[in-house]
Protein backbone atom coordinates (compact mmCIF):
# COMPACT_ATOMS: atom_id res chain seq x y z
CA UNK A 1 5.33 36.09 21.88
CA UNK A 2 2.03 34.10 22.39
CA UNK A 3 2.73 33.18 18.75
CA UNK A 4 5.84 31.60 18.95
CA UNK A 5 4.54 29.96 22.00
CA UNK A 6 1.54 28.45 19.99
CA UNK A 7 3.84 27.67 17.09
CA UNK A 8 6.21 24.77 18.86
CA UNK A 9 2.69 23.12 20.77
CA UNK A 10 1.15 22.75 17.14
CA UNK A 11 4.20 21.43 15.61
CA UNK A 12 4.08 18.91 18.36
CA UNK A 13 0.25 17.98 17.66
CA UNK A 14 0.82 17.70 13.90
CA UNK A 15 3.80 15.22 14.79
CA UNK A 16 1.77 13.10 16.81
CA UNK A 17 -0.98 13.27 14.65
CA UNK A 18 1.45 12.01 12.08
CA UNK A 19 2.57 9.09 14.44
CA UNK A 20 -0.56 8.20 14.84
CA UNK A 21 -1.32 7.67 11.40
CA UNK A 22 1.81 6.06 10.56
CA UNK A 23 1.25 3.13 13.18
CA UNK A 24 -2.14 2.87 12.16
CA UNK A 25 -1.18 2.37 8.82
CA UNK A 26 1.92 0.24 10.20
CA UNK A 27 -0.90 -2.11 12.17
CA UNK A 28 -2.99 -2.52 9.07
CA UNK A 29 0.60 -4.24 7.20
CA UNK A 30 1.10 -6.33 10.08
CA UNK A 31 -2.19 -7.47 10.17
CA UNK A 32 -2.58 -8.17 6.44
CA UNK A 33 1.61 -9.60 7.02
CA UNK A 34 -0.05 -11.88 9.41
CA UNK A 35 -2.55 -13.17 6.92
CA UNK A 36 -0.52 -13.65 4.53
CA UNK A 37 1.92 -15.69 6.65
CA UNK A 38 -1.24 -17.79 7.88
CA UNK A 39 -2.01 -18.88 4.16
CA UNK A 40 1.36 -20.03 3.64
CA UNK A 41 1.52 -21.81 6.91
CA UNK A 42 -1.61 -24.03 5.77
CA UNK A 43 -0.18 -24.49 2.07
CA UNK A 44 2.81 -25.79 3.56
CA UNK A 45 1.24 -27.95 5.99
CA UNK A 46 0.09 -30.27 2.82
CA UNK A 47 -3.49 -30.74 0.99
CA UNK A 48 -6.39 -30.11 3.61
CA UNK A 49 -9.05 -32.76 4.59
CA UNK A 50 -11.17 -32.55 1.23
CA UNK A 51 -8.12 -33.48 -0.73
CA UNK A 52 -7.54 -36.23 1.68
CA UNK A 53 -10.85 -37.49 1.68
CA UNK A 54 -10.88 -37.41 -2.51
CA UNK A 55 -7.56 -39.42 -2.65
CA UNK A 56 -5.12 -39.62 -5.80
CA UNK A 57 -8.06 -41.10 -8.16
CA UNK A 58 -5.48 -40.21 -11.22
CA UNK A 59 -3.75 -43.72 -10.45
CA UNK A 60 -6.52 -45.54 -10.22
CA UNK A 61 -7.73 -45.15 -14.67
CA UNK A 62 -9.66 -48.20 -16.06
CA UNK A 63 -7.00 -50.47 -18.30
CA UNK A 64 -9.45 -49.81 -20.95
CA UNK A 65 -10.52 -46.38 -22.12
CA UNK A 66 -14.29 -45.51 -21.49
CA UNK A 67 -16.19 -43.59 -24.19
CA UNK A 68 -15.49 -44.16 -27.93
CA UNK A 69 -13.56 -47.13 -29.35
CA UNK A 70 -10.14 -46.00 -30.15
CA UNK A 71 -9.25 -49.19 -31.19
CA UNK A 72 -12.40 -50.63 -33.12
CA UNK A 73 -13.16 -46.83 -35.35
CA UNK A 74 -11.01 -47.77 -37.98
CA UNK A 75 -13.22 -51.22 -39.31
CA UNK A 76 -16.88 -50.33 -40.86
């Protein structure tokens, strides 16, 4: 009978081994869901300071191209 009494009491300790494990697992995807949500909270909130202090320098092209003559390589 000491058996059967053993029997339920480690059934019980494997389960809540098993719980344990599962929220420690279950922390580890909230923490990397947290993460993730904190990378998409900056992306949203718009280009950071080193973008801001670069500017849009696209706009801002010389009216003349720089480097060879595009427009002068066809005379000799």
């Amino acid at each position: 009978m000491s058996e059967q009494a053993r029997d339920p009491g480690e059934k019980i300790e494997r389960s809540a081994d098993q719980l344990e494990e599962d929220l420690g697992r279950l922390e580890d995807h909230l923490d990397d869901a947290k993460d993730q949500l904190k990378d998409r909270m900056e992306d949203a909130q718009g280009p950071g300071e080193a973008e801001k202090v670069a500017g849009d320098w696209e706009d801002e092209a010389p009216d003349k191209p720089l480097g060879d003559d595009a427009e002068g390589s066809g005379s000799s």
